[in-house]
N, C-alpha and C. Protein backbone atom coordinates (compact mmCIF):
# COMPACT_ATOMS: atom_id res chain seq x y z
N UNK A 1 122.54 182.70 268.99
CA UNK A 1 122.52 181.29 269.33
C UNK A 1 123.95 180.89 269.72
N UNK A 2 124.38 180.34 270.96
CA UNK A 2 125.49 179.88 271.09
C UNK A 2 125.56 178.36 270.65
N UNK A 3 127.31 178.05 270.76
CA UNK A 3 127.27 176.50 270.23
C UNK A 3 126.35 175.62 270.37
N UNK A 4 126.01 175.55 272.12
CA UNK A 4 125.60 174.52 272.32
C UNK A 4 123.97 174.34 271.80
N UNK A 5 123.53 175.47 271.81
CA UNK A 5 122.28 175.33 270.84
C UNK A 5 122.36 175.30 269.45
N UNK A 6 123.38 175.58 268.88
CA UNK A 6 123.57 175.30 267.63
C UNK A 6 123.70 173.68 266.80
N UNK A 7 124.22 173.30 267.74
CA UNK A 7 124.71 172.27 267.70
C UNK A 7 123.60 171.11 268.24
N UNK A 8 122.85 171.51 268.96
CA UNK A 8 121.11 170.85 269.40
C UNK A 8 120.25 170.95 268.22
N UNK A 9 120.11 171.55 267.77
CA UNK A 9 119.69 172.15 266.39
C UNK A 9 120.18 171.26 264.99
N UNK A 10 121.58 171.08 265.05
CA UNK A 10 122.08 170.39 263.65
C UNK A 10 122.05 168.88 264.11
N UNK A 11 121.86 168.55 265.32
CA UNK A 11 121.93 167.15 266.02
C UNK A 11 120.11 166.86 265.51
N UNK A 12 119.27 167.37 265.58
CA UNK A 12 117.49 167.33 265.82
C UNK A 12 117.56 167.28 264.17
N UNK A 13 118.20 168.25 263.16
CA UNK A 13 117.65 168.50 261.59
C UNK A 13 118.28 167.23 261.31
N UNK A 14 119.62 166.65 261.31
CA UNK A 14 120.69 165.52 261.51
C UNK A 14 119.76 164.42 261.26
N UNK A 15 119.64 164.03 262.41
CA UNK A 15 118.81 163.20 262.96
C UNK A 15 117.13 162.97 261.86
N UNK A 16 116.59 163.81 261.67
CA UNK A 16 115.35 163.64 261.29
C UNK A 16 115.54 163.73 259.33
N UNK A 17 116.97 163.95 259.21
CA UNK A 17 116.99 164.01 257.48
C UNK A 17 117.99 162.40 257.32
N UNK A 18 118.20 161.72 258.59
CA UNK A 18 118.74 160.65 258.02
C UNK A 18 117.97 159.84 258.55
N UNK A 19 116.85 159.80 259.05
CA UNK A 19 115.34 158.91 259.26
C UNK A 19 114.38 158.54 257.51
N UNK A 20 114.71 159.94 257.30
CA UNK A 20 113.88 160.56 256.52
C UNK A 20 114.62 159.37 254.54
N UNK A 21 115.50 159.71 254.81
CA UNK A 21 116.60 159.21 254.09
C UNK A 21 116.40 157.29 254.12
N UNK A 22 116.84 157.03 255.37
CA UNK A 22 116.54 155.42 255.23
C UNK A 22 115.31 154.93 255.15
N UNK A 23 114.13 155.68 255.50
CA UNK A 23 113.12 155.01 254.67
C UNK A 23 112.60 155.21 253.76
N UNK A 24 113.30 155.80 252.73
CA UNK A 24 113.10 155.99 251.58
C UNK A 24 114.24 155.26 250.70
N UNK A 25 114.93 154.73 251.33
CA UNK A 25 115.90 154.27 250.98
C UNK A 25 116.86 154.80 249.75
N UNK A 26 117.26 155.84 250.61
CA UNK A 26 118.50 156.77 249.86
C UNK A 26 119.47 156.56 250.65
N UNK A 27 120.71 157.87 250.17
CA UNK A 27 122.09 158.33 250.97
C UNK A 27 121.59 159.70 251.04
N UNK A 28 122.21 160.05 251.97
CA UNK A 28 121.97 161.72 252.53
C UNK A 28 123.13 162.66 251.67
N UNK A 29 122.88 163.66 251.21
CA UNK A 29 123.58 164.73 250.78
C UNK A 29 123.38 165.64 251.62
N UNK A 30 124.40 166.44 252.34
CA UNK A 30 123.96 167.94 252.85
C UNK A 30 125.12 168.90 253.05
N UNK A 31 125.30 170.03 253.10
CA UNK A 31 126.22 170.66 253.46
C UNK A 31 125.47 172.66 254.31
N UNK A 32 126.52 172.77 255.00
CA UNK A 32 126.09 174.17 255.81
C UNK A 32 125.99 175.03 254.22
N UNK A 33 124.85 176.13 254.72
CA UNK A 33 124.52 176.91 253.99
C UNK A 33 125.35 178.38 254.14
N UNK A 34 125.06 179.31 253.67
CA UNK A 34 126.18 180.46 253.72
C UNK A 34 126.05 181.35 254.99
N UNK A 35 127.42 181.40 255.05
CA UNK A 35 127.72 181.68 256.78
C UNK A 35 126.87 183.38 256.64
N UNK A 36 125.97 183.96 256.29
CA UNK A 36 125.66 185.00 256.43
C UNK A 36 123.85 184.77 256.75
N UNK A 37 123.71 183.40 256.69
CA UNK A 37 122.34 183.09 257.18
C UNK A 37 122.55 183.06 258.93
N UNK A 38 121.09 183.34 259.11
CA UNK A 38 121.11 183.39 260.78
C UNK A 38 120.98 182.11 261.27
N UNK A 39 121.66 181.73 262.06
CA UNK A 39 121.57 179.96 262.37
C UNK A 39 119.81 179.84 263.35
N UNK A 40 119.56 179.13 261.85
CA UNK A 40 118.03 178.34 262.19
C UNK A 40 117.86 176.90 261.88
N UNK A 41 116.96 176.82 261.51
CA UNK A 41 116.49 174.91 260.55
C UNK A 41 117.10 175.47 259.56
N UNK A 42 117.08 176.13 258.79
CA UNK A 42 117.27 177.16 257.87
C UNK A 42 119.06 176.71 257.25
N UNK A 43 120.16 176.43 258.19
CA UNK A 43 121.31 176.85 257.74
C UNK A 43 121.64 175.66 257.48
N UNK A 44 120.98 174.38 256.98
CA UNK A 44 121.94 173.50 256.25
C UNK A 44 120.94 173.14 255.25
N UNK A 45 121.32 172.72 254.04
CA UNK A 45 120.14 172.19 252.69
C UNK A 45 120.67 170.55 252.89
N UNK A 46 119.94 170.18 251.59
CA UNK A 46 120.33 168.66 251.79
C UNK A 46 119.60 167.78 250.37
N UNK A 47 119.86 166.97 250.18
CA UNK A 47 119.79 166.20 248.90
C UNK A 47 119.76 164.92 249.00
N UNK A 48 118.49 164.36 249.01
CA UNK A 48 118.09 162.61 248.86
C UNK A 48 118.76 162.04 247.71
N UNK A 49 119.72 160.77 247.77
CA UNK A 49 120.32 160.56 246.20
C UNK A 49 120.08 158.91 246.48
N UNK A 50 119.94 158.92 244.92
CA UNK A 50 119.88 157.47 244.81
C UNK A 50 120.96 156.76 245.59
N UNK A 51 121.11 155.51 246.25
CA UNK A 51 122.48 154.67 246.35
C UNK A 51 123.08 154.80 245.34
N UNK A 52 124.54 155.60 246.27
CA UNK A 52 125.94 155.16 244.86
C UNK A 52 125.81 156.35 244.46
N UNK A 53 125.01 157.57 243.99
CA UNK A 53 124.89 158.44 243.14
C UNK A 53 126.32 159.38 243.64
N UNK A 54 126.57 160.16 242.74
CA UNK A 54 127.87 161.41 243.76
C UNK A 54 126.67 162.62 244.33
N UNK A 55 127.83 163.05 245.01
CA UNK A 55 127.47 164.30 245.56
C UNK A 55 126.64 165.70 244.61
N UNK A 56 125.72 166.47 245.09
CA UNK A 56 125.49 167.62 244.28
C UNK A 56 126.79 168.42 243.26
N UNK A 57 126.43 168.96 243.02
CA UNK A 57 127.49 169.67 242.38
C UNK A 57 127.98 170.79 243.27
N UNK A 58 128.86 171.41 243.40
CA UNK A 58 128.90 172.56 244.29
C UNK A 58 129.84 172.24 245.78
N UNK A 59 130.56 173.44 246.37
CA UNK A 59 131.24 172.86 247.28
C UNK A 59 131.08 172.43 248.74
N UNK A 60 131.59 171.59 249.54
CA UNK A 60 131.12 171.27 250.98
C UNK A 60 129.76 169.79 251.25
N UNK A 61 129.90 169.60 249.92
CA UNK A 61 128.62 168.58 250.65
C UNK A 61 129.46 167.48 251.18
N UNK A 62 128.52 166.76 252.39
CA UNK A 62 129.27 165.80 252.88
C UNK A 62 127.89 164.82 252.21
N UNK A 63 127.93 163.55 251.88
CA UNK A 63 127.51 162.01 251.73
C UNK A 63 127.90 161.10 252.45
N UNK A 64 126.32 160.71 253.19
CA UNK A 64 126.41 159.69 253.99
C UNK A 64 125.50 158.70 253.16
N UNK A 65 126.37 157.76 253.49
CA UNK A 65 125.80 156.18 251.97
C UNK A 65 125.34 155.24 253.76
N UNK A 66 123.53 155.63 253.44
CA UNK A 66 122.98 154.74 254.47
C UNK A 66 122.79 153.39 253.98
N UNK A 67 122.42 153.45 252.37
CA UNK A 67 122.12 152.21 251.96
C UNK A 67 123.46 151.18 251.49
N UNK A 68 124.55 151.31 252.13
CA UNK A 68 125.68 150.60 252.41
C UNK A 68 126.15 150.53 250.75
N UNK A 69 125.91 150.71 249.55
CA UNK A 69 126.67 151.03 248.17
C UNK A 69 127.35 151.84 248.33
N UNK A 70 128.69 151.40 247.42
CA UNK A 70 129.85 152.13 247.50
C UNK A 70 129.71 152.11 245.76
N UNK A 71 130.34 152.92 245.00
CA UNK A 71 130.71 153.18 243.48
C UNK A 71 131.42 151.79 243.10
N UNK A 72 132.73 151.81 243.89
CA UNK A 72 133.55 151.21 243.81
C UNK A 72 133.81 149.37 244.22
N UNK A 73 132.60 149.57 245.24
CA UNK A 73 132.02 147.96 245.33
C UNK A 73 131.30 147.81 244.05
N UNK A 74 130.33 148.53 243.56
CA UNK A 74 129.27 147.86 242.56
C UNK A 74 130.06 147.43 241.46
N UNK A 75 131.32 148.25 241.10
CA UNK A 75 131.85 148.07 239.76
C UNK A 75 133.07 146.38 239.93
N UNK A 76 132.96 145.99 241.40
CA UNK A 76 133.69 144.88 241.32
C UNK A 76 133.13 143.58 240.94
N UNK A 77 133.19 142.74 240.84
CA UNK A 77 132.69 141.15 240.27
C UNK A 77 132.58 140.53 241.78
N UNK A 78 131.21 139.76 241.64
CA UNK A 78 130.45 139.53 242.74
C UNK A 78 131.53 138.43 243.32
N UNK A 79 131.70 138.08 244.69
CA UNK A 79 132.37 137.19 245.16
C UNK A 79 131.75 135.78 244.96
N UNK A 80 132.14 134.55 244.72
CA UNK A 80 131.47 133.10 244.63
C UNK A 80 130.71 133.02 246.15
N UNK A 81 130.39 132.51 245.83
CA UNK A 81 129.14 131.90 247.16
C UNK A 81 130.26 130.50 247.80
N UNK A 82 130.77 130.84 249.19
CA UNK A 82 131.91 130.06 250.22
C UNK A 82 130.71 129.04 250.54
N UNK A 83 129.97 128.60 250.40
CA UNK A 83 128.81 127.84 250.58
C UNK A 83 129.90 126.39 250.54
């Protein structure tokens, strides 16, 4: 498989695990799987997490926070209402 199909490939799994993700209303966990797999659907895993939750355990995952919570927003004191 060269890049550019590789890369058609992680754009299509991409794509359909962060669909998959906002209507279920999570954040996406995922990271590439071990470079000795043959690049298929196959070479990245991935992990539905609650909003806010951390990452899996283990190295390389990237987190994308669809449902806009941050850790570090929730733990602040709500702003007054500028009303």
């Amino acid at each position: 498989m060269n890049i550019q199909e590789h890369l058609a490939a992680f754009d299509g799994w991409l794509t359909r695990r962060i669909e998959e993700a906002h209507d279920m209303g999570k954040d996406l966990a995922f990271r590439d799987m071990a470079d000795h797999i043959e690049m298929c659907a196959q070479a990245w895993e991935y992990s539905l997490l609650d909003p806010g939750q951390l990452a899996p355990q283990g190295e390389g995952w990237s987190v994308y926070r669809l449902q806009g919570v941050w850790p570090e927003f929730l733990a602040q004191p709500a702003a007054p209402d500028a009303r």
